[in-house]
Protein backbone atom coordinates (compact mmCIF):
# COMPACT_ATOMS: atom_id res chain seq x y z
CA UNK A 1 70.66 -10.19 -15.17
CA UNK A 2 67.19 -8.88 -13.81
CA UNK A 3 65.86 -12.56 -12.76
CA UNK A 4 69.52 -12.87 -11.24
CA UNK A 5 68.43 -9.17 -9.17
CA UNK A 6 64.61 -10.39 -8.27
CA UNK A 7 66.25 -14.19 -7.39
CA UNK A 8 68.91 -12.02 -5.10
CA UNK A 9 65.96 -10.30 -3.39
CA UNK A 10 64.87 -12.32 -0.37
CA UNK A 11 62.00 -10.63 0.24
CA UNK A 12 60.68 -11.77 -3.21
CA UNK A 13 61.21 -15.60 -2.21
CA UNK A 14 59.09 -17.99 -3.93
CA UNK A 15 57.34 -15.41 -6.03
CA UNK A 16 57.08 -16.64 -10.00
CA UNK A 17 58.08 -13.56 -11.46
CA UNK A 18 58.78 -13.70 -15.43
CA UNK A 19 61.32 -11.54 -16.99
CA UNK A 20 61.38 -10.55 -20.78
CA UNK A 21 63.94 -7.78 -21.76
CA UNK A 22 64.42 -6.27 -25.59
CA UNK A 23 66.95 -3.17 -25.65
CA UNK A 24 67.04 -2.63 -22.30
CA UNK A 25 63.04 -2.67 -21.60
CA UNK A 26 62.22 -4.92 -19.05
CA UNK A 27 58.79 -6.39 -19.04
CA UNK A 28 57.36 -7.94 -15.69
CA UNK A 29 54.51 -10.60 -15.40
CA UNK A 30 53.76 -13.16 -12.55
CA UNK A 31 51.37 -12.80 -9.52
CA UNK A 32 52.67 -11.60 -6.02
CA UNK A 33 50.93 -11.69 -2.74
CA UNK A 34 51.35 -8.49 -1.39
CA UNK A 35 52.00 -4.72 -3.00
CA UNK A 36 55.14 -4.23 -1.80
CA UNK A 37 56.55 -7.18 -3.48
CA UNK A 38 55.59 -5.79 -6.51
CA UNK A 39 57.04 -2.67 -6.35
CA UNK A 40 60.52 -4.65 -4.61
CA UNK A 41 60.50 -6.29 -8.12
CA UNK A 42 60.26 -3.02 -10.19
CA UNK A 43 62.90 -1.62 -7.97
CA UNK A 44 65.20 -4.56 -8.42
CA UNK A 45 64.63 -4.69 -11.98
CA UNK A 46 65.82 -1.00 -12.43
CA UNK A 47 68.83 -1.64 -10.07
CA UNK A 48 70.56 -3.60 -13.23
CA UNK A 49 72.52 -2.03 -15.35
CA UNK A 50 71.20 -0.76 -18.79
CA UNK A 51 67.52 -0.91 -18.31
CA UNK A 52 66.23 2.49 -19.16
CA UNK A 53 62.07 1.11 -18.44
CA UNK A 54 60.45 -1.21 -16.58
CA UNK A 55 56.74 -2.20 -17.11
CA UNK A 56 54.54 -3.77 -14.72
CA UNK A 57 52.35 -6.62 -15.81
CA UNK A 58 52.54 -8.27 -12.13
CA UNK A 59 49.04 -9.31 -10.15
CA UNK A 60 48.95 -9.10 -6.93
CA UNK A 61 47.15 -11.60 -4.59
CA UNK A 62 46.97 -9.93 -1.35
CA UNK A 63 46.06 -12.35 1.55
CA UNK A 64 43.64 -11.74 4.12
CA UNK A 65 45.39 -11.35 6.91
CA UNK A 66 47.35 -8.57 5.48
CA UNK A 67 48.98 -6.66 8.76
CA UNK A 68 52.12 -8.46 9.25
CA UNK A 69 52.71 -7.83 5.87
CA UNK A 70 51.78 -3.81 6.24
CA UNK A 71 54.52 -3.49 9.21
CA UNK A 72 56.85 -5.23 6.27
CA UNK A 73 55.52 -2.51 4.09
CA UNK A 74 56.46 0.29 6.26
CA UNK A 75 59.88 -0.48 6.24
CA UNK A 76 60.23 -1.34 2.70
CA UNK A 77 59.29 1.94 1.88
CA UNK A 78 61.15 3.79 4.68
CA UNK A 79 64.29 1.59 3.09
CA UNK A 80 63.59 2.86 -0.44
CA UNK A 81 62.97 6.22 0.41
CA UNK A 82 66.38 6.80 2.85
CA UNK A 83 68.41 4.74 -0.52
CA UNK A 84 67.20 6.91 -2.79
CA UNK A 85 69.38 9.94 -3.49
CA UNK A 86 66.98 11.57 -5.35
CA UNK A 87 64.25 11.54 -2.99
CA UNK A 88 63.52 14.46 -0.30
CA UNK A 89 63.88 13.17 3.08
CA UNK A 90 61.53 15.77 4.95
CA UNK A 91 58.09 16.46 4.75
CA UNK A 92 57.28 13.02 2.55
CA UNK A 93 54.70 11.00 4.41
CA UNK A 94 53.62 7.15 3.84
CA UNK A 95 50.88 4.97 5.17
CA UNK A 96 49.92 1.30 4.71
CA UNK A 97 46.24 -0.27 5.36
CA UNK A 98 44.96 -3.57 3.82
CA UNK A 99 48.20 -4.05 1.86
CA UNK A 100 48.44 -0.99 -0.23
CA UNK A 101 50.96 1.58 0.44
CA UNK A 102 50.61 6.04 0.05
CA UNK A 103 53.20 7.90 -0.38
CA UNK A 104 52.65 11.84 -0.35
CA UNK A 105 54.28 15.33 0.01
């Protein structure tokens, strides 16, 4: 079921992302080209039902030309932050550069 939630994920297209799962731990390995993709795989992974951790063995490759793919970032996180219930909407700030992402409060 998670490779069926990263394979839904369009923004994760023709990443090779490999999935193992034992007892509801997920285990992630592959390389992606840009940071947000990996976290858009740890936050699909989670979305499945039963999986209680998810860790992170994904590389990322970021490409040179990375600011395209920082404008992508900003709303990727803007889109996690406003789905997730949990998280404060006021007074949390996030910036991208060079294909990393900061998230602070």
């Amino acid at each position: 079921m998670v490779s069926r939630e990263l394979e839904s994920d369009l923004r994760l297209a023709g990443m090779r992302i490999d999935v193992d799962v034992v007892e509801g731990r997920v285990v992630l390995t592959g390389t992606v080209d840009h940071w947000t993709k990996r976290n858009l795989a740890q936050h699909a992974a989670y979305r499945v039902s039963g999986v209680v951790k998810v860790a992170m063995a994904i590389d990322v490759k970021v490409r040179a030309n990375t600011e395209a793919l920082d404008i992508q970032t900003v709303h990727a996180v803007r889109h996690i932050r406003e789905r997730n219930e949990h998280s404060p909407q006021e007074g949390i700030r996030s910036a991208v550069a060079e294909g990393q992402s900061f998230v602070g409060g």
